[in-house]
N, C-alpha and C. Protein backbone atom coordinates (compact mmCIF):
# COMPACT_ATOMS: atom_id res chain seq x y z
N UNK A 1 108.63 97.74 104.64
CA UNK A 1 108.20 98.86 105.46
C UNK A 1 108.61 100.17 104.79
N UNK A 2 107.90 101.31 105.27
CA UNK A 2 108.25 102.57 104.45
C UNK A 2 108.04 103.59 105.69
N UNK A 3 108.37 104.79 105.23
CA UNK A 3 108.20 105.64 106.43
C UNK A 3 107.32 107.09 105.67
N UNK A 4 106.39 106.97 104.89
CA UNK A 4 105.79 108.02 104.45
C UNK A 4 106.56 109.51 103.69
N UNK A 5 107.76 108.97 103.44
CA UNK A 5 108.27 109.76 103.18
C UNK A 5 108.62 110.12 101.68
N UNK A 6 107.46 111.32 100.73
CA UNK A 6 107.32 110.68 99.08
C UNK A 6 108.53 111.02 98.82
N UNK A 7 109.69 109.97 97.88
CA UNK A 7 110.93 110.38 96.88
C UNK A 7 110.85 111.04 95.85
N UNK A 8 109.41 110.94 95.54
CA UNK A 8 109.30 111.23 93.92
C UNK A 8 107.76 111.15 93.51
N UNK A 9 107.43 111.58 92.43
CA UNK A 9 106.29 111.38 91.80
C UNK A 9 106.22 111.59 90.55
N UNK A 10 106.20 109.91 90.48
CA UNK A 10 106.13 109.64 88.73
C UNK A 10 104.57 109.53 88.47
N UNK A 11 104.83 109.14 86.81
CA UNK A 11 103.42 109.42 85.84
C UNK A 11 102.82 108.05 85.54
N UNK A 12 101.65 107.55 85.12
CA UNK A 12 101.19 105.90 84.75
C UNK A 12 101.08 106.58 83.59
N UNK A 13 102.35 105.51 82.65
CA UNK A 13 101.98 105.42 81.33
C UNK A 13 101.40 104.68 80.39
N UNK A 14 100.98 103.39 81.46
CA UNK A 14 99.89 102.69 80.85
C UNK A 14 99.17 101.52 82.06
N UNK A 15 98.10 101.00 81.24
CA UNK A 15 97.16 100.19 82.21
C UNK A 15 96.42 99.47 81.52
N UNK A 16 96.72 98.35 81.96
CA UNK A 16 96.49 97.10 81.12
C UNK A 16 95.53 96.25 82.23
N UNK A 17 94.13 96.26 81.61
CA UNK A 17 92.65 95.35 82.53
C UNK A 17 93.05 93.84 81.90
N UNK A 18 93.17 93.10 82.93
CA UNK A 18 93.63 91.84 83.05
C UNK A 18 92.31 90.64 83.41
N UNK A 19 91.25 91.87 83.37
CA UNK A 19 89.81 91.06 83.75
C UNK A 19 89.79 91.38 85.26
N UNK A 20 90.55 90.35 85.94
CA UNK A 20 90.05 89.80 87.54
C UNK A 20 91.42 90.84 88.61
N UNK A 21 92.25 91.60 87.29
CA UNK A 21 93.47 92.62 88.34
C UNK A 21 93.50 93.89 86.95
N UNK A 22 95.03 94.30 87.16
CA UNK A 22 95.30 95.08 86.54
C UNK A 22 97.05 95.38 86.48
N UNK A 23 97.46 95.81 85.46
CA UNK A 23 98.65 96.13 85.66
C UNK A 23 99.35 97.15 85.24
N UNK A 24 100.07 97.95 85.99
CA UNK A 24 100.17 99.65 86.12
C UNK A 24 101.79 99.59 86.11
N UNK A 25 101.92 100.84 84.52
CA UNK A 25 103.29 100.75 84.77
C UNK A 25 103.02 102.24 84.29
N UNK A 26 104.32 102.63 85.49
CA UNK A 26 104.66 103.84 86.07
C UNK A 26 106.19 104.31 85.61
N UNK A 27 106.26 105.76 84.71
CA UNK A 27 107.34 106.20 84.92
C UNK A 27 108.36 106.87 85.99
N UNK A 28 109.54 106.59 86.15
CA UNK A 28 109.65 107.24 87.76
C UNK A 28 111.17 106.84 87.53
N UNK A 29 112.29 107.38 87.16
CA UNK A 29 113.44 107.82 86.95
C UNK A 29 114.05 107.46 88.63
N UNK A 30 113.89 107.35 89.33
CA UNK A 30 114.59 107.72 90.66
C UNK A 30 114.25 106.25 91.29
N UNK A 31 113.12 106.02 91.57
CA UNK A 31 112.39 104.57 92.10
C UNK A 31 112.86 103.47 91.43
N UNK A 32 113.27 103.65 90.06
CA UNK A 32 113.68 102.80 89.08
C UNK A 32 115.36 102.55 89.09
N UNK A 33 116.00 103.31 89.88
CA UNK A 33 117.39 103.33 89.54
C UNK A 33 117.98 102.18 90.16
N UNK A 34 117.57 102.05 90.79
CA UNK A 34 118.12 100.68 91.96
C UNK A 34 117.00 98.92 91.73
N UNK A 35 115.77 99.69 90.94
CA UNK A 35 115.13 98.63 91.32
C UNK A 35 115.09 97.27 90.88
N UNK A 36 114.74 96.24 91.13
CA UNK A 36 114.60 94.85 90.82
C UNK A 36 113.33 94.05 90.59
N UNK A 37 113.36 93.15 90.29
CA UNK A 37 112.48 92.06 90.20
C UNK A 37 111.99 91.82 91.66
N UNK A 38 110.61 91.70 91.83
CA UNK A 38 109.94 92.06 93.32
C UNK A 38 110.31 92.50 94.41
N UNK A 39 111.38 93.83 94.11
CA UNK A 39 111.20 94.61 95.13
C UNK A 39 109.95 95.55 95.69
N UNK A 40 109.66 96.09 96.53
CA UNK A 40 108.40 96.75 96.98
C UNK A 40 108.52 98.30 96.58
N UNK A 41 107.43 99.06 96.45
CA UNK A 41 107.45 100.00 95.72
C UNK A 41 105.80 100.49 96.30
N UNK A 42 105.92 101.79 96.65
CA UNK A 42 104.67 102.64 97.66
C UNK A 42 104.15 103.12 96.32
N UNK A 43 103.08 103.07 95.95
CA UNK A 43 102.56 103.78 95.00
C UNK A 43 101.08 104.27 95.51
N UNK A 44 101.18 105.65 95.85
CA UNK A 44 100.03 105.98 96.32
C UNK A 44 99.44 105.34 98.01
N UNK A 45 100.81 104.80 98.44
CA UNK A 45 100.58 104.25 99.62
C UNK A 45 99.92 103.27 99.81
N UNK A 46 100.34 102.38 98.58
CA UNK A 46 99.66 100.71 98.38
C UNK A 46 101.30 100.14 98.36
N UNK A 47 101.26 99.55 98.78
CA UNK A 47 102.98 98.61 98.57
C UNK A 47 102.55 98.03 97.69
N UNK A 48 103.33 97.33 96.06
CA UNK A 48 103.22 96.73 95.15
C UNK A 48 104.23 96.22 94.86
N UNK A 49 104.38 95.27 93.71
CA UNK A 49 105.47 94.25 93.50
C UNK A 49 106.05 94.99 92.53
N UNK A 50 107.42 94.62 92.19
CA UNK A 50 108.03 95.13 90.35
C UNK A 50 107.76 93.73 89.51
N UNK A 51 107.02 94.21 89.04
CA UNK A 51 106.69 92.49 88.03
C UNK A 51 107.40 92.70 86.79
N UNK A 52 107.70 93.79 86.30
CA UNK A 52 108.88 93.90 84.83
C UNK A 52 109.39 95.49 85.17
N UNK A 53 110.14 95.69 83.95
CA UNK A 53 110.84 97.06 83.90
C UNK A 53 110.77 96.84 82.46
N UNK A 54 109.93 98.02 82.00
CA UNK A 54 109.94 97.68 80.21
C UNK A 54 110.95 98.30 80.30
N UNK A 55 111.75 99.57 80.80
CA UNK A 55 112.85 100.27 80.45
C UNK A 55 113.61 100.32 81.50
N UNK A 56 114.46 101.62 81.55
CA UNK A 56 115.14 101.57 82.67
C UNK A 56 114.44 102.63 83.29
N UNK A 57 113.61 103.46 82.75
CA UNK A 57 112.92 104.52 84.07
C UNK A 57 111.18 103.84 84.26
N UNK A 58 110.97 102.91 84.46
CA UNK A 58 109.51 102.68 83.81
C UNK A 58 109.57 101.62 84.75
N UNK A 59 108.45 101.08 85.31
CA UNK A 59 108.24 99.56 86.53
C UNK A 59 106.82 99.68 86.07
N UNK A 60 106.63 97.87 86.46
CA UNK A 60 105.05 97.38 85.70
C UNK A 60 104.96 97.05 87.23
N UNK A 61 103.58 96.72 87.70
CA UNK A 61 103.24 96.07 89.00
C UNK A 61 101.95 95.34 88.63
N UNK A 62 101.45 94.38 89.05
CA UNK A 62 99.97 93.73 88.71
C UNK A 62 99.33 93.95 90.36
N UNK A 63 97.66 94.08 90.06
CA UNK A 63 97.25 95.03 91.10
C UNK A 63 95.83 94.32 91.16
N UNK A 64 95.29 93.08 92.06
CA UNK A 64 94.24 92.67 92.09
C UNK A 64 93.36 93.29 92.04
N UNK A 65 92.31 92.64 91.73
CA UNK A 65 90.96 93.32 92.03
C UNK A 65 90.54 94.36 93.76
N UNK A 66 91.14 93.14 94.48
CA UNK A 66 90.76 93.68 95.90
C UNK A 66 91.18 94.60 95.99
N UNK A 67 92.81 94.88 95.38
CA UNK A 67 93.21 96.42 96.04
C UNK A 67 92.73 97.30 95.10
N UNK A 68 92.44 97.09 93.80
CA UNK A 68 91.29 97.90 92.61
C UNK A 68 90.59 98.66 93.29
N UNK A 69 89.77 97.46 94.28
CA UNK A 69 88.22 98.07 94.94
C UNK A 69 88.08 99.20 95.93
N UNK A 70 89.19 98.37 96.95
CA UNK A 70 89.03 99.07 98.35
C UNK A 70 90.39 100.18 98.34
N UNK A 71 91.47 100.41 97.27
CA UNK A 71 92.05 101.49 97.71
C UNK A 71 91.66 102.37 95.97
N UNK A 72 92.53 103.64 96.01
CA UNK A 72 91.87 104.79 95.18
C UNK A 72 92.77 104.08 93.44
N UNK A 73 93.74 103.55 93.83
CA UNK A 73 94.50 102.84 92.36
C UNK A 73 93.41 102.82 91.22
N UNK A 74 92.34 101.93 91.87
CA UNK A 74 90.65 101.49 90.41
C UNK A 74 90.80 103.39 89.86
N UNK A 75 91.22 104.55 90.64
CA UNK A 75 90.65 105.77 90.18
C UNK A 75 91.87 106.25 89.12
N UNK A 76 93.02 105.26 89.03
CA UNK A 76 94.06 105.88 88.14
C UNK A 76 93.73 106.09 86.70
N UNK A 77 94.38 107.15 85.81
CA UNK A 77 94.00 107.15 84.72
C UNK A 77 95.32 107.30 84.13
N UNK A 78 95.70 107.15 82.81
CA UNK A 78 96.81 107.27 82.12
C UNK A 78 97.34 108.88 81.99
N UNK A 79 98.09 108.85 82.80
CA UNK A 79 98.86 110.58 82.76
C UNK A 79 98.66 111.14 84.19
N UNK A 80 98.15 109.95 85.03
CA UNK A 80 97.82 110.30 86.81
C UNK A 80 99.21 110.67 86.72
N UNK A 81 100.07 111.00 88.33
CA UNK A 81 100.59 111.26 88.91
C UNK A 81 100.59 110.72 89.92
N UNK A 82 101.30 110.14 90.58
CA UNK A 82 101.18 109.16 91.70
C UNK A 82 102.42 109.31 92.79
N UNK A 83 102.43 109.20 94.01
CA UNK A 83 103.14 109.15 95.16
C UNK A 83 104.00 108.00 94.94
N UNK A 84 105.38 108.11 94.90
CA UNK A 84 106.05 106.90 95.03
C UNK A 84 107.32 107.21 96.24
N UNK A 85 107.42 105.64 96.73
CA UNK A 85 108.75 105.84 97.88
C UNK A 85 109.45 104.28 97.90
N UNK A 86 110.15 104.08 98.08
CA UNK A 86 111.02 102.70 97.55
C UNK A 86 110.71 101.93 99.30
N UNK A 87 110.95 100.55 99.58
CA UNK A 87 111.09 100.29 100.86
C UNK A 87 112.41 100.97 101.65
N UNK A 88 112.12 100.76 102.67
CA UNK A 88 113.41 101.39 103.44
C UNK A 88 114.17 100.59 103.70
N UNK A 89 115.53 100.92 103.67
CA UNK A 89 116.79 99.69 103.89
C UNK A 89 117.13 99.80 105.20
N UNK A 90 117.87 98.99 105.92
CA UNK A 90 118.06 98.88 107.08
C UNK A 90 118.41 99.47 107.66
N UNK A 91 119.48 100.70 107.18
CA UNK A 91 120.18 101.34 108.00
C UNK A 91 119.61 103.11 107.32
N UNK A 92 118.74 102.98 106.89
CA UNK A 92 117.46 104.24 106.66
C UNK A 92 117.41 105.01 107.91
N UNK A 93 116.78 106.39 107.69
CA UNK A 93 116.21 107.23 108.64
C UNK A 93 115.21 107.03 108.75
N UNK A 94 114.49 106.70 110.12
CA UNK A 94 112.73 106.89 109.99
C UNK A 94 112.60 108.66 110.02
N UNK A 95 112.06 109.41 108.77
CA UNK A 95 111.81 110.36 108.85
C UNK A 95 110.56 110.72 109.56
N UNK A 96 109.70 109.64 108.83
CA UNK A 96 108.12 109.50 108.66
C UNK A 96 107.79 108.69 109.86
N UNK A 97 106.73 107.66 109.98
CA UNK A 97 106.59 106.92 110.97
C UNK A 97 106.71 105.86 109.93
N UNK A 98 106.23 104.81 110.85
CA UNK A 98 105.96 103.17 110.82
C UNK A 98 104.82 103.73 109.49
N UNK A 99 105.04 102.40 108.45
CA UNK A 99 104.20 102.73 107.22
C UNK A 99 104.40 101.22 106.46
N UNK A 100 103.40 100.80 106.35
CA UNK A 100 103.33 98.97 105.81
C UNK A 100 103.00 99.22 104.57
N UNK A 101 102.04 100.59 104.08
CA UNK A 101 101.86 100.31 102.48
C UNK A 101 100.41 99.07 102.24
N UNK A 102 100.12 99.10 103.46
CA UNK A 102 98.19 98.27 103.32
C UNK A 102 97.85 99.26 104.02
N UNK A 103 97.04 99.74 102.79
CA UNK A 103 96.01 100.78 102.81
C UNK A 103 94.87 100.29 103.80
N UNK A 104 94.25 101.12 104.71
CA UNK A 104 93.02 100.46 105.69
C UNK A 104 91.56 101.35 104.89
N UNK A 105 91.76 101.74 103.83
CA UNK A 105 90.38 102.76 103.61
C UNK A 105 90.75 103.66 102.86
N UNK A 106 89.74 104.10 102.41
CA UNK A 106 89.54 105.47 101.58
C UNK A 106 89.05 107.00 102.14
N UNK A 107 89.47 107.74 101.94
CA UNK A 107 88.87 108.83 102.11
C UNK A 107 88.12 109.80 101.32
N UNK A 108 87.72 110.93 101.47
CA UNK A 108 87.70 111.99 100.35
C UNK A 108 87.62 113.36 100.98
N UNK A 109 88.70 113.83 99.65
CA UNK A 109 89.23 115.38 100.02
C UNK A 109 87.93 116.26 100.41
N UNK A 110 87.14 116.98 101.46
CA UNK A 110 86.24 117.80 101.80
C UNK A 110 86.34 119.09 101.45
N UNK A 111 87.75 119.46 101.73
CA UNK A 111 87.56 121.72 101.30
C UNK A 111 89.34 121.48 101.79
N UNK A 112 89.62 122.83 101.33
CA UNK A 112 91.42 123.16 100.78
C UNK A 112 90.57 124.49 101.67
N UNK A 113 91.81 124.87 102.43
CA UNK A 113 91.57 125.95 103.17
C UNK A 113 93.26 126.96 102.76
N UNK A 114 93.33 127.41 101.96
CA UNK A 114 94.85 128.19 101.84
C UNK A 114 95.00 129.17 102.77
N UNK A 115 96.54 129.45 103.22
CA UNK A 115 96.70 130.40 104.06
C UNK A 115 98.10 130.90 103.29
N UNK A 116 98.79 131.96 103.92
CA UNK A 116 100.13 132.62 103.24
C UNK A 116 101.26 131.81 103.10
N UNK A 117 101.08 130.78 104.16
CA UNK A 117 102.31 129.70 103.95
C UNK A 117 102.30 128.16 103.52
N UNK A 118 100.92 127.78 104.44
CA UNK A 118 100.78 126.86 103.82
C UNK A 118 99.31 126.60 103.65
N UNK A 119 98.32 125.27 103.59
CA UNK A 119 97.01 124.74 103.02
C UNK A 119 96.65 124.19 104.18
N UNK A 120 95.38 123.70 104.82
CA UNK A 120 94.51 123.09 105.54
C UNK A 120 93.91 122.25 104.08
N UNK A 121 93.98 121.06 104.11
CA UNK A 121 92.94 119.84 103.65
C UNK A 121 92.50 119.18 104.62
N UNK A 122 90.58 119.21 104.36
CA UNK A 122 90.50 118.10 105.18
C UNK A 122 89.72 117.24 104.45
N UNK A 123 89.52 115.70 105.53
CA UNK A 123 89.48 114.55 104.38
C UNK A 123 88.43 114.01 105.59
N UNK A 124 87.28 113.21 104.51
CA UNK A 124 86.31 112.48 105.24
C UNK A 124 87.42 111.35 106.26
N UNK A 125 86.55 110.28 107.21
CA UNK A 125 87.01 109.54 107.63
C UNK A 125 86.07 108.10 108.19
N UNK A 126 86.32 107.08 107.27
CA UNK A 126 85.77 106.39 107.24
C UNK A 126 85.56 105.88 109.23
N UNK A 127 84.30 105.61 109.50
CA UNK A 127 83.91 105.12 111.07
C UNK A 127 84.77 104.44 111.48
N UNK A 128 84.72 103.34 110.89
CA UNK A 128 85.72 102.29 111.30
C UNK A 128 87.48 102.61 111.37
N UNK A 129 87.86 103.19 110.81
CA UNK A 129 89.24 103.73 111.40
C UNK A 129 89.17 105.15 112.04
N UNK A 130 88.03 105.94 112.12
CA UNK A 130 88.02 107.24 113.13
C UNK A 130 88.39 107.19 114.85
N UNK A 131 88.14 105.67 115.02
CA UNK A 131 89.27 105.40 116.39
C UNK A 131 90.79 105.34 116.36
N UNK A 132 91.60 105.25 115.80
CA UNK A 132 92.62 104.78 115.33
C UNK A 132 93.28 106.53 115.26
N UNK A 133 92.68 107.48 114.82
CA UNK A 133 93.40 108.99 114.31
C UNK A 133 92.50 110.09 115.79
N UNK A 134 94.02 110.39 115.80
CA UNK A 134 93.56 111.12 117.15
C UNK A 134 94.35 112.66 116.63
N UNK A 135 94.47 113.42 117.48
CA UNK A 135 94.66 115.02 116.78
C UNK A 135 96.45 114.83 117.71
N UNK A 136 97.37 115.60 116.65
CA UNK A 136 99.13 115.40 116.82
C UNK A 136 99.20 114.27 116.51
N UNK A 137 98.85 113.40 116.36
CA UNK A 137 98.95 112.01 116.14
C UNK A 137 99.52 111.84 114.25
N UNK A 138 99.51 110.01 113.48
CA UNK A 138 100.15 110.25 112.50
C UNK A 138 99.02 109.67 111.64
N UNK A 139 99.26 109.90 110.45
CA UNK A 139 98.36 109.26 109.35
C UNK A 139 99.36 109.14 108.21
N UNK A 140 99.00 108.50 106.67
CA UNK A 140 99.21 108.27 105.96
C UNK A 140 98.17 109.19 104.66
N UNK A 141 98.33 109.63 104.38
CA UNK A 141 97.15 109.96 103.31
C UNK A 141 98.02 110.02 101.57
N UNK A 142 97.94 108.83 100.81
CA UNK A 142 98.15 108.53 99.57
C UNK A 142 99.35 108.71 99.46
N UNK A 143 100.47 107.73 100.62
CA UNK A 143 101.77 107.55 100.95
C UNK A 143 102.24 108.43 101.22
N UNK A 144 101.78 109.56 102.25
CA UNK A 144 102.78 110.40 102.41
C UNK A 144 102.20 110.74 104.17
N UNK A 145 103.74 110.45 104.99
CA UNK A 145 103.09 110.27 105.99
C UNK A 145 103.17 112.18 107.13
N UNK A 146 101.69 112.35 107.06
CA UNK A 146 101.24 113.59 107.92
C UNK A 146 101.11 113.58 109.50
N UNK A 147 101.09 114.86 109.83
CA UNK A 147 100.43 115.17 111.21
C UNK A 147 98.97 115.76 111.43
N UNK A 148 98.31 115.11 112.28
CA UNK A 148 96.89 114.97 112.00
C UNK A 148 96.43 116.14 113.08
N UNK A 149 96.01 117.39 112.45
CA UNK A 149 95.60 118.57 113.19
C UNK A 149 94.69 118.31 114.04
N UNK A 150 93.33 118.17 113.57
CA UNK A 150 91.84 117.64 114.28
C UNK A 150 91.52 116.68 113.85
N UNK A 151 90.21 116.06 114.79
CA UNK A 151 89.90 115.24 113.88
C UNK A 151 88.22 115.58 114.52
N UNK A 152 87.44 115.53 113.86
CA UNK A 152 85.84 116.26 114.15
C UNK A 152 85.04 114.70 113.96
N UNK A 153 84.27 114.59 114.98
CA UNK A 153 83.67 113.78 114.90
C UNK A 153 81.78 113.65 115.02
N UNK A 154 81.06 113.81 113.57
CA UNK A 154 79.72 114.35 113.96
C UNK A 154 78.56 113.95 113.15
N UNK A 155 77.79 113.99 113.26
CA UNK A 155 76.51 112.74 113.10
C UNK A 155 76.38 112.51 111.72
N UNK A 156 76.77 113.53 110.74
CA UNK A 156 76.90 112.79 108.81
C UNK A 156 78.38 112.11 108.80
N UNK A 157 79.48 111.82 109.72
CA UNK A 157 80.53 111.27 109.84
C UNK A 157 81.53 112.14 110.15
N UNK A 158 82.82 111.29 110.30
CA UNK A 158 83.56 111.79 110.78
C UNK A 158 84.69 112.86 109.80
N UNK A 159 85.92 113.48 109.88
CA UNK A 159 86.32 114.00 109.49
C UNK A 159 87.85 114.39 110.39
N UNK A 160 88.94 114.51 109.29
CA UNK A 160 90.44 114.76 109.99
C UNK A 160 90.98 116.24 109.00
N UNK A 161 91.79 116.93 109.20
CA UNK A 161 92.46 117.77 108.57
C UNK A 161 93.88 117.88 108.78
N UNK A 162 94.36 118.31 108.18
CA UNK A 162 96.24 118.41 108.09
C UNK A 162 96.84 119.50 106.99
N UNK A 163 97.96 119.79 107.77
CA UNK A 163 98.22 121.00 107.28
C UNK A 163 99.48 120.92 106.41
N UNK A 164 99.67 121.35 105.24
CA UNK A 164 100.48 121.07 103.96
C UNK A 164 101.49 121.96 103.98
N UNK A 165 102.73 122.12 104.20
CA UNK A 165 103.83 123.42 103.72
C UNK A 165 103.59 123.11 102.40
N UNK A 166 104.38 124.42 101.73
CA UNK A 166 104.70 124.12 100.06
C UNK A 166 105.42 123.28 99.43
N UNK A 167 106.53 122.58 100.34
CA UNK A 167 107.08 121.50 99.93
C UNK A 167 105.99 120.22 99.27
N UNK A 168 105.40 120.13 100.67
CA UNK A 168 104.68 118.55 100.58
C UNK A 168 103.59 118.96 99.06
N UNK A 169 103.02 120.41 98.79
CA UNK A 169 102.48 120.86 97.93
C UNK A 169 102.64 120.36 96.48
N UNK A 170 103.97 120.50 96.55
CA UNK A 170 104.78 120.71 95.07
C UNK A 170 105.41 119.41 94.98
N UNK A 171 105.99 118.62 95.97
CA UNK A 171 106.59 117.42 95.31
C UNK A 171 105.71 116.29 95.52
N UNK A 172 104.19 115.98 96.23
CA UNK A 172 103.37 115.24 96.04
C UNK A 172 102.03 115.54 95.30
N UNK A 173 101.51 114.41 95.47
CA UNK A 173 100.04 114.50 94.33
C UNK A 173 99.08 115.34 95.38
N UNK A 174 99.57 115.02 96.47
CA UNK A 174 98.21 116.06 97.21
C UNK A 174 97.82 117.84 97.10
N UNK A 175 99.42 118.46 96.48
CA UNK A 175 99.04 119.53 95.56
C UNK A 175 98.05 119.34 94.58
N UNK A 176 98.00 118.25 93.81
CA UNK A 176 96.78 118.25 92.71
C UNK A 176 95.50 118.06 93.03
N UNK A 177 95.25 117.52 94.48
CA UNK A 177 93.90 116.92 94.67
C UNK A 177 92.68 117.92 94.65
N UNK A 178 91.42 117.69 93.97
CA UNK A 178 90.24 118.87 94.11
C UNK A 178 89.32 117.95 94.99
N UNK A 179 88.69 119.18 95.63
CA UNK A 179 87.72 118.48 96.70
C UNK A 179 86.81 117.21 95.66
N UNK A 180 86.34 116.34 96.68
CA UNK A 180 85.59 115.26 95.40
C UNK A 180 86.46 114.07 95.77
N UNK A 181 87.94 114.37 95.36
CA UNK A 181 89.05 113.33 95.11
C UNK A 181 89.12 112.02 96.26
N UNK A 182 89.21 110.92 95.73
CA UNK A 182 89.20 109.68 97.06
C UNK A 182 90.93 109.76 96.98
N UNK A 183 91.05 109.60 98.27
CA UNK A 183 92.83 109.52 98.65
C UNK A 183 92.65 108.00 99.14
N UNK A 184 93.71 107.55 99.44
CA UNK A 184 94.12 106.11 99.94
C UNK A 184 94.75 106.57 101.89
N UNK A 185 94.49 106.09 102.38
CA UNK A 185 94.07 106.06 104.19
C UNK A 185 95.23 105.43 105.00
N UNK A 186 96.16 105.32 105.76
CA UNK A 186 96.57 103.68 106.53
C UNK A 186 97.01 104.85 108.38
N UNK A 187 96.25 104.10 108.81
CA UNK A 187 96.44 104.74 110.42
C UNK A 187 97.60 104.26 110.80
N UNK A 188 98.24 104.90 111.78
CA UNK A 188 99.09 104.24 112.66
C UNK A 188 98.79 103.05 112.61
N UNK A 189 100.26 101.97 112.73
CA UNK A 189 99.70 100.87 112.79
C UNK A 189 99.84 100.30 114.58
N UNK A 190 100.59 101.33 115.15
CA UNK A 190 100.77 101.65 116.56
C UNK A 190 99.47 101.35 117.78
N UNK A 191 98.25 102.20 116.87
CA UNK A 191 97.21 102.63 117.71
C UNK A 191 96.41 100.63 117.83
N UNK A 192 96.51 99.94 116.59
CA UNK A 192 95.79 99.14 116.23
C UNK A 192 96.48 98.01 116.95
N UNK A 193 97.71 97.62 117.35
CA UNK A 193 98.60 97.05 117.96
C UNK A 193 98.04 96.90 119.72
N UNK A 194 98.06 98.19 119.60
CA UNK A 194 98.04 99.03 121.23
C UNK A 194 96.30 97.80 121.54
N UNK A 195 95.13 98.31 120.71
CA UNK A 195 94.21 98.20 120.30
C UNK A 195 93.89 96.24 120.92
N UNK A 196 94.84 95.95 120.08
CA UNK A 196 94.63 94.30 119.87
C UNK A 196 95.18 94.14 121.61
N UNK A 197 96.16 94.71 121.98
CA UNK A 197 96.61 94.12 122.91
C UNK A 197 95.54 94.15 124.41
N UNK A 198 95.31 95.17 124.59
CA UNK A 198 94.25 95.45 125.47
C UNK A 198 92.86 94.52 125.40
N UNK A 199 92.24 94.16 124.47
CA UNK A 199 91.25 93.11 124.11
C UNK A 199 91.55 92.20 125.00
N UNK A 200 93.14 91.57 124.28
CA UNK A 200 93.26 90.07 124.86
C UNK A 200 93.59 90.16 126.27
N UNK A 201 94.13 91.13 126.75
CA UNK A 201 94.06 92.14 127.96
C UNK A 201 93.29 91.41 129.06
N UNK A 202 92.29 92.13 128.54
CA UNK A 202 91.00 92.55 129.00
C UNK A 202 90.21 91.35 129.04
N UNK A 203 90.47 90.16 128.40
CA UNK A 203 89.72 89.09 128.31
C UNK A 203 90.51 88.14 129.22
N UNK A 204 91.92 87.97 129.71
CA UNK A 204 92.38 87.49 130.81
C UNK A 204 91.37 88.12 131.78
């Protein structure tokens, strides 16, 4: 489990096509200090394995096809920049919320709105999780967990926005993003819980 909260943001210094996956190793000095042989590791708000450590600041992870497809990782390139956050240990702060690191979707960055203090981004929203994100409510957007301003809902699709201080600016990748950019998605996993329960609910 993780709580959206980025530690750091290291660099991919390489990427190795395995055919049917891939395997992404990331520099990251801080994520690396403690880490081990399959511990979990948020990269971009995908949970991944440590499958080696060529060094001591450096972690390899192997990365199927499936999560290739359906989260933004297939978009990494050598010299990306990436969101990283270690799992949380037991006796951790939840800063962030509830955060599993399975991505539910993709998005893409729509328009950067700057103001004197901080940024408005807003980000498409795939149909199928536009129930799930409600406005004050929480999201995830490419492991870093936000507060969800609006969320607009209208006949070319839907759409959410959130508002960035300079912190979240400068020590995550979402400072770098240009409109265009696909981010990686994961809703509350609260709402979907809530969600399931009422069904079976409802079917008594």
């Amino acid at each position: 489990m993780f709580t959206g909260l980025v530690e750091e943001t290291g660099t991919v210094v390489a990427l190795e096509d395995l055919g049917d996956a891939a395997r992404i190793t990331v520099r990251a000095p801080l994520v690396t200090s403690d880490a081990g042989h399959g511990d979990s590791i948020s990269v971009n708000g995908c949970c991944l394995t440590v499958a080696a450590q060529p060094d001591e600041q450096t972690f390899s992870a192997d990365v199927m096809a499936e999560s290739l497809t359906r989260t933004s990782l297939g978009d990494l390139e050598v010299g990306a920049r990436v969101n990283l956050e270690r799992a949380m240990s037991a006796g951790g702060r939840m800063g962030g919320h509830v955060v599993q690191g399975h991505v539910d979707g993709t998005g893409v960055l729509l328009e950067r709105t700057p103001a004197e203090h901080w940024e408005v981004l807003r980000f498409s929203l795939p149909d199928e999780l536009a129930r799930y994100v409600v406005e004050k409510g929480s999201i995830t957007v490419d492991g870093t967990s936000l507060t969800v301003v609006d969320v607009v809902d209208a006949a070319d699709g839907s759409s959410f926005s959130v508002s960035l201080i300079p912190t979240t600016l400068a020590e995550t990748v979402l400072g770098d993003r240009a409109v265009g950019d696909r981010v990686n998605l994961e809703v509350d996993i609260l709402a979907k819980y809530v969600e399931r329960l009422l069904e079976k609910g409802g079917a008594r």
